[in-house]
N, C-alpha and C. Protein backbone atom coordinates (compact mmCIF):
# COMPACT_ATOMS: atom_id res chain seq x y z
N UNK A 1 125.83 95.81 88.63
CA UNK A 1 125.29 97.09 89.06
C UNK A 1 123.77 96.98 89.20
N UNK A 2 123.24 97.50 90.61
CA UNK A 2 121.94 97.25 90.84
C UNK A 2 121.20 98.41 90.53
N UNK A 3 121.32 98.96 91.18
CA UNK A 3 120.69 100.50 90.97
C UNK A 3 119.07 100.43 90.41
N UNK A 4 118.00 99.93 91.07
CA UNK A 4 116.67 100.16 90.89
C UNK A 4 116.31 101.03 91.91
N UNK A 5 115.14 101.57 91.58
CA UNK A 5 114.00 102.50 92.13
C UNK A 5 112.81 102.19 92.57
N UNK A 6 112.39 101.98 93.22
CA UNK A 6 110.83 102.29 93.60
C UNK A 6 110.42 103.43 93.76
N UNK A 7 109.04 104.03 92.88
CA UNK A 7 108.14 104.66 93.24
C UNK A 7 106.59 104.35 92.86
N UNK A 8 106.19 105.49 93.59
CA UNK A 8 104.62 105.06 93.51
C UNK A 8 104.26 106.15 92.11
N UNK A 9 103.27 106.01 91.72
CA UNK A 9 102.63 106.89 90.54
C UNK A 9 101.74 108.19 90.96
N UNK A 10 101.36 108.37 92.29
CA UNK A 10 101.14 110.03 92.54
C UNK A 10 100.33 109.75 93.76
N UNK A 11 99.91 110.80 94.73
CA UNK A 11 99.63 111.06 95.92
C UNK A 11 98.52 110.24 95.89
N UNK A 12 97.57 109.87 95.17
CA UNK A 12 96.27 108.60 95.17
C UNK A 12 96.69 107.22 95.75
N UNK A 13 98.18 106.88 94.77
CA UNK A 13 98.66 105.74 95.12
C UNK A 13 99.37 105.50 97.23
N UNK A 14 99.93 106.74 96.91
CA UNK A 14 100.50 106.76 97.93
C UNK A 14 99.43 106.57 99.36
N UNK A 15 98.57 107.35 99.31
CA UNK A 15 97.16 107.46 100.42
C UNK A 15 96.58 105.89 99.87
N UNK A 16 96.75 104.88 98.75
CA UNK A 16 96.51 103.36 99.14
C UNK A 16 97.28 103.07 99.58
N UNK A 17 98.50 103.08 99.68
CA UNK A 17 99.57 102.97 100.67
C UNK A 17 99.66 102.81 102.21
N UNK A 18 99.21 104.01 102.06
CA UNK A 18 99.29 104.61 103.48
C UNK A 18 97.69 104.40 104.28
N UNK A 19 96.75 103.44 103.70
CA UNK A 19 95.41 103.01 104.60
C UNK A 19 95.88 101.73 105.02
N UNK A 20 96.81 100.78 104.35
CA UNK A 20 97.04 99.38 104.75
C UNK A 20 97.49 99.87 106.32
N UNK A 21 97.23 98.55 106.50
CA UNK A 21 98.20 98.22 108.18
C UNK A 21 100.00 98.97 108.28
N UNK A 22 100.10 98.91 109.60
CA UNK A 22 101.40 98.76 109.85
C UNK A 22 102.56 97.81 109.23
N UNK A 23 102.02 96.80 109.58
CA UNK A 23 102.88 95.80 108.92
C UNK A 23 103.05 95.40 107.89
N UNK A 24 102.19 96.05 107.28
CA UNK A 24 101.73 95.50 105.79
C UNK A 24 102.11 96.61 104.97
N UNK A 25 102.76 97.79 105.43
CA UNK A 25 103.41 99.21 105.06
C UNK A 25 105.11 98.30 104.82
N UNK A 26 105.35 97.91 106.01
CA UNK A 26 106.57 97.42 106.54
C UNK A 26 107.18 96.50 105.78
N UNK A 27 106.17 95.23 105.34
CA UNK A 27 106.59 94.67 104.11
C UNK A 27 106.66 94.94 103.08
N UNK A 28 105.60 95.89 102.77
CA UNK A 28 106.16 96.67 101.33
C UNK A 28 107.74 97.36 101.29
N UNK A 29 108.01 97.67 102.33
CA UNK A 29 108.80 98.77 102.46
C UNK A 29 110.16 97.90 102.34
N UNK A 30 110.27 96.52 102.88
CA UNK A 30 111.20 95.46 102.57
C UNK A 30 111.04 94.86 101.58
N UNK A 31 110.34 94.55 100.71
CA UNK A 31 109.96 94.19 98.91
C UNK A 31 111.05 95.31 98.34
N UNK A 32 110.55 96.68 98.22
CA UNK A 32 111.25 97.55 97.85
C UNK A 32 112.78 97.68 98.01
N UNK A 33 113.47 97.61 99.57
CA UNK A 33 114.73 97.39 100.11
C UNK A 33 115.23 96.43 99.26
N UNK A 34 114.90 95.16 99.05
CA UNK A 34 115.35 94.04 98.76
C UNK A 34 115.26 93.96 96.50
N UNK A 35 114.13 94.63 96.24
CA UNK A 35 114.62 95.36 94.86
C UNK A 35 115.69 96.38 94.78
N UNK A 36 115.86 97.08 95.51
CA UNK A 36 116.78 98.01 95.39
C UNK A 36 118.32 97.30 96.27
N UNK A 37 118.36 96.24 96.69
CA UNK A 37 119.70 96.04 97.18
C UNK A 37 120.21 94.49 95.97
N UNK A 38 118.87 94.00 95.36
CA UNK A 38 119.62 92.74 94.76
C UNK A 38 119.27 93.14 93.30
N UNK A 39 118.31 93.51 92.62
CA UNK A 39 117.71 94.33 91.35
C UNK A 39 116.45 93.25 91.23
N UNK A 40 115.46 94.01 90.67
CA UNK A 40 114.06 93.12 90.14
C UNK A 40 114.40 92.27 89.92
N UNK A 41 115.11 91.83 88.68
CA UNK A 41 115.28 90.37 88.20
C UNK A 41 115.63 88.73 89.19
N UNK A 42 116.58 88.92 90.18
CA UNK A 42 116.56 88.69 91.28
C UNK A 42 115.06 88.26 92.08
N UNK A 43 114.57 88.81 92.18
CA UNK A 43 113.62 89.00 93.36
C UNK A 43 112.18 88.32 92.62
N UNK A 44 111.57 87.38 93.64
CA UNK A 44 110.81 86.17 92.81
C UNK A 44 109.88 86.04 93.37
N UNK A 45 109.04 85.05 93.16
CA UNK A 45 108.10 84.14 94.49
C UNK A 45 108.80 84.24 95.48
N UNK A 46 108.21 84.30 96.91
CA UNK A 46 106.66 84.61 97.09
C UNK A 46 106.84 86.28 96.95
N UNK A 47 107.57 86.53 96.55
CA UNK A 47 108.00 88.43 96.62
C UNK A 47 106.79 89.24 96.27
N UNK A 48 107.30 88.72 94.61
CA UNK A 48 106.40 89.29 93.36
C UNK A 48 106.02 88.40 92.11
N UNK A 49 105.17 88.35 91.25
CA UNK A 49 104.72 87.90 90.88
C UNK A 49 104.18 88.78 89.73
N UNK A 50 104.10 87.97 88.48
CA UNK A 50 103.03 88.34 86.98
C UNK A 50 102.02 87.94 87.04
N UNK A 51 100.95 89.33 86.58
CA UNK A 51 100.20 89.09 86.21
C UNK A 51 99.30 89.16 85.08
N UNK A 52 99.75 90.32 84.49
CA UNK A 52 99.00 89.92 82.50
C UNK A 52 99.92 91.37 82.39
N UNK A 53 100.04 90.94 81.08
CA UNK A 53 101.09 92.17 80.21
C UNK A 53 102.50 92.82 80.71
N UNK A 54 102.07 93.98 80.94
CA UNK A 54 103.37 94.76 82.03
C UNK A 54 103.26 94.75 83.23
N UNK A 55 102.30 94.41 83.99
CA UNK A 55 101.39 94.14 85.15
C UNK A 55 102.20 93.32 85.73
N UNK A 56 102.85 93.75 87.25
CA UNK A 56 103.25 92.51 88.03
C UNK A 56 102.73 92.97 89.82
N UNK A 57 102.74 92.20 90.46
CA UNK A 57 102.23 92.57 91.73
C UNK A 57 103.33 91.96 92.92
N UNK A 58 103.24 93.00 93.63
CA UNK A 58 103.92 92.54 95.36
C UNK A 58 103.32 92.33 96.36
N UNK A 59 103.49 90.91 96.93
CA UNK A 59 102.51 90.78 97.46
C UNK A 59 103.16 90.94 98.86
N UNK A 60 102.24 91.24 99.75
CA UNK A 60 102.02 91.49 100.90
C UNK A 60 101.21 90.80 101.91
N UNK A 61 101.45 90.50 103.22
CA UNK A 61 100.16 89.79 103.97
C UNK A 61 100.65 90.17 105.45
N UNK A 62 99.52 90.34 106.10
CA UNK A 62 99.82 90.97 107.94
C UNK A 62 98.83 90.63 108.47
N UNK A 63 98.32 91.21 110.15
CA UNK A 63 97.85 90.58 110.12
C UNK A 63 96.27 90.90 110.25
N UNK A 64 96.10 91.79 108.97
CA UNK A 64 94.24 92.39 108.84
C UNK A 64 94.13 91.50 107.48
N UNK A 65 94.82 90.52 106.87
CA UNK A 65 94.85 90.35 105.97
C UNK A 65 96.37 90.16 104.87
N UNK A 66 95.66 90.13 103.61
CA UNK A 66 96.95 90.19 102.54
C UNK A 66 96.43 91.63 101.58
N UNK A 67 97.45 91.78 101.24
CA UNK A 67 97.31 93.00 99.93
C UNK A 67 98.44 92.60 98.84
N UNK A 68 98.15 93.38 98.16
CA UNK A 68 99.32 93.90 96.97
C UNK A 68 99.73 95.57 96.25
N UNK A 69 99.98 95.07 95.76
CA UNK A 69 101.02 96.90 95.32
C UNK A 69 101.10 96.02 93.91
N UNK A 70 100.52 96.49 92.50
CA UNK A 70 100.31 95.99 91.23
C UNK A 70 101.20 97.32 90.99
N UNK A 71 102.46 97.27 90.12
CA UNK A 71 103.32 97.74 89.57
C UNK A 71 103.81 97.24 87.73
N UNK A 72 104.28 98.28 87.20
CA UNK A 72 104.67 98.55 85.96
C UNK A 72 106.45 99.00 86.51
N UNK A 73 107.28 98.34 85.09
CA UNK A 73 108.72 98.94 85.16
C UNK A 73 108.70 99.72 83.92
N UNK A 74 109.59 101.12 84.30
CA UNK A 74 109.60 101.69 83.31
C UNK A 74 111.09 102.66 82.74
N UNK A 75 111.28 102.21 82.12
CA UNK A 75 112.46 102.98 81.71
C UNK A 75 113.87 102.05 82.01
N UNK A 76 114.51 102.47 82.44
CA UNK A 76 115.68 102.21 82.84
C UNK A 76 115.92 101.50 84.37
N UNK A 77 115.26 100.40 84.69
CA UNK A 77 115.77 100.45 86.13
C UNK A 77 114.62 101.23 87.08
N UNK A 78 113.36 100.94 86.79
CA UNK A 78 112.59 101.85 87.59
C UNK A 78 111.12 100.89 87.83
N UNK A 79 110.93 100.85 89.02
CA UNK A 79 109.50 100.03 89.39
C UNK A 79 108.24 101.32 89.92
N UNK A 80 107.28 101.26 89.26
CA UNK A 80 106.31 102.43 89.31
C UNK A 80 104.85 101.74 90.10
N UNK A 81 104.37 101.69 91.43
CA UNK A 81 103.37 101.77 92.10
C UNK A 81 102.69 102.00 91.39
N UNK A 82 101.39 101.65 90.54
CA UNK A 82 100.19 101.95 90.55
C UNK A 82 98.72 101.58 90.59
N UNK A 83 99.04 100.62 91.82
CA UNK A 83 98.06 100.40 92.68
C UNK A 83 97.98 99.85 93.81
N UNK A 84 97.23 100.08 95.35
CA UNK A 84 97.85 99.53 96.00
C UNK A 84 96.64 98.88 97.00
N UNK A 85 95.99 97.97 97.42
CA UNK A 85 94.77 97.04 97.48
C UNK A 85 94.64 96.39 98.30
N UNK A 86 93.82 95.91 99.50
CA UNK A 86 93.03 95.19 100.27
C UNK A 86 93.15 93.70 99.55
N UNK A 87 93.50 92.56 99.65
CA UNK A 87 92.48 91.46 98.63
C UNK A 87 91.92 90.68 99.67
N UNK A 88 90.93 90.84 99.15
CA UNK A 88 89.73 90.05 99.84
C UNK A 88 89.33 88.51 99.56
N UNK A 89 89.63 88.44 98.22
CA UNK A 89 89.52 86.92 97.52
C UNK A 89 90.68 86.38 97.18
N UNK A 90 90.60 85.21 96.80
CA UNK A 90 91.98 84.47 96.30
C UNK A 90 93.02 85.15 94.91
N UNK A 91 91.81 85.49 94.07
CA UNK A 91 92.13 85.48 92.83
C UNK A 91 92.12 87.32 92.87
N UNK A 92 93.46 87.76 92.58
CA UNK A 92 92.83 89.44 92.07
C UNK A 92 91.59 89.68 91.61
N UNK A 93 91.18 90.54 91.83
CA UNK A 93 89.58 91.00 90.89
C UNK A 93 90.04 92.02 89.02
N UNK A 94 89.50 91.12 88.80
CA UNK A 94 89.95 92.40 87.85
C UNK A 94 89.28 93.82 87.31
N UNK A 95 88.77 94.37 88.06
CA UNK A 95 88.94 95.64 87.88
C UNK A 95 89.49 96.27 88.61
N UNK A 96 90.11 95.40 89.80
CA UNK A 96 91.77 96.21 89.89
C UNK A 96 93.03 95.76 89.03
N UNK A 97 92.77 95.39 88.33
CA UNK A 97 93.43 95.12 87.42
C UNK A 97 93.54 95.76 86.06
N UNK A 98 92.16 96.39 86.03
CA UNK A 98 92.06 97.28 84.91
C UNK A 98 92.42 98.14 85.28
N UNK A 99 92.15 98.98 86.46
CA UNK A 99 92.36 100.14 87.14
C UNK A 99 93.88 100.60 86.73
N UNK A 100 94.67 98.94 87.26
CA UNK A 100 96.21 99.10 87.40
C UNK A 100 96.36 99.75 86.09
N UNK A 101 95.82 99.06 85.04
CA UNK A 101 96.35 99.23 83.50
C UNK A 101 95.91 100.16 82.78
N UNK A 102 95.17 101.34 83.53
CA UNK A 102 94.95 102.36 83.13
C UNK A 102 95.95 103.42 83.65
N UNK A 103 96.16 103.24 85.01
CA UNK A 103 96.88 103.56 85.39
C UNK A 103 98.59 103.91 84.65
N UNK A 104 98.37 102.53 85.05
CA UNK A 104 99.91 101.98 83.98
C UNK A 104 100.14 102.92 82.32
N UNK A 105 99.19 103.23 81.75
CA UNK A 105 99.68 103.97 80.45
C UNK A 105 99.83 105.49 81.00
N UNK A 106 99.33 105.67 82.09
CA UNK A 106 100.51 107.37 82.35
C UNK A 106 102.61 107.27 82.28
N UNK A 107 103.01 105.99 82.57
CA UNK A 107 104.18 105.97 83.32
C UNK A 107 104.18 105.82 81.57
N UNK A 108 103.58 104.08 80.71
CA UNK A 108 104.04 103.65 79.94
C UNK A 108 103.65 104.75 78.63
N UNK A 109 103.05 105.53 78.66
CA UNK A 109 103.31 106.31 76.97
C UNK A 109 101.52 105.92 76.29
C-alpha cells in the first residue's frame, strides 16, 4: 500500500513554486507523481536526496538552470514542501538550509 502525499507548507512555498520555469514546475510535478504512485522509500537518486537531519531535497533541473524543493516527512505517509529554490552553486547554501529547518519545525512540532 502506497498511499503518500505531497504538499507544500503554505502559499510562500507555493509562489517559490510557482516563479521556477515551466519545466522545472513539470518535473517537480513528476517527482511528486512518481512518490505518490511507487511511495518515498522507493524513489532515490537522481530523484531525491539527504541532506542533514529531516531535511531531504528534490531535485530538479530545466532549462534556466537546476533547483530543488527541500522537504520534511511528516506523520503518516506525508511529504511537506518547505522550500523551494533557484541553485546557483554546486553545493546548497546553507541558509537555505536553515530557512528549510525553520521552516520544517511548523509541520515537525
Amino acid at each position: 500500500m502506497v498511499d503518500w502525499s505531497v504538499e507544500t507548507l503554505s502559499a510562500t512555498v507555493d509562489r517559490e513554486l510557482g516563479a521556477l520555469s515551466v519545466d522545472m514546475r513539470a518535473r517537480f510535478a513528476r517527482i511528486c507523481q512518481l512518490i505518490a504512485a511507487v511511495g518515498l522509500e522507493r524513489v532515490g537518486a537522481p530523484h531525491v536526496r539527504h541532506l542533514t537531519g529531516p531535511l531531504w531535497e528534490m531535485r530538479m533541473s530545466g532549462r534556466d538552470g537546476i533547483s530543488r524543493a527541500l522537504y520534511v516527512t511528516a506523520g503518516e505517509r506525508r511529504v511537506v514542501v518547505v522550500r523551494v529554490f533557484l541553485k546557483k552553486t554546486p553545493k546548497t547554501p546553507r541558509r537555505e538550509i536553515d530557512l528549510a529547518l525553520r521552516r520544517a519545525r511548523e509541520v515537525m512540532g
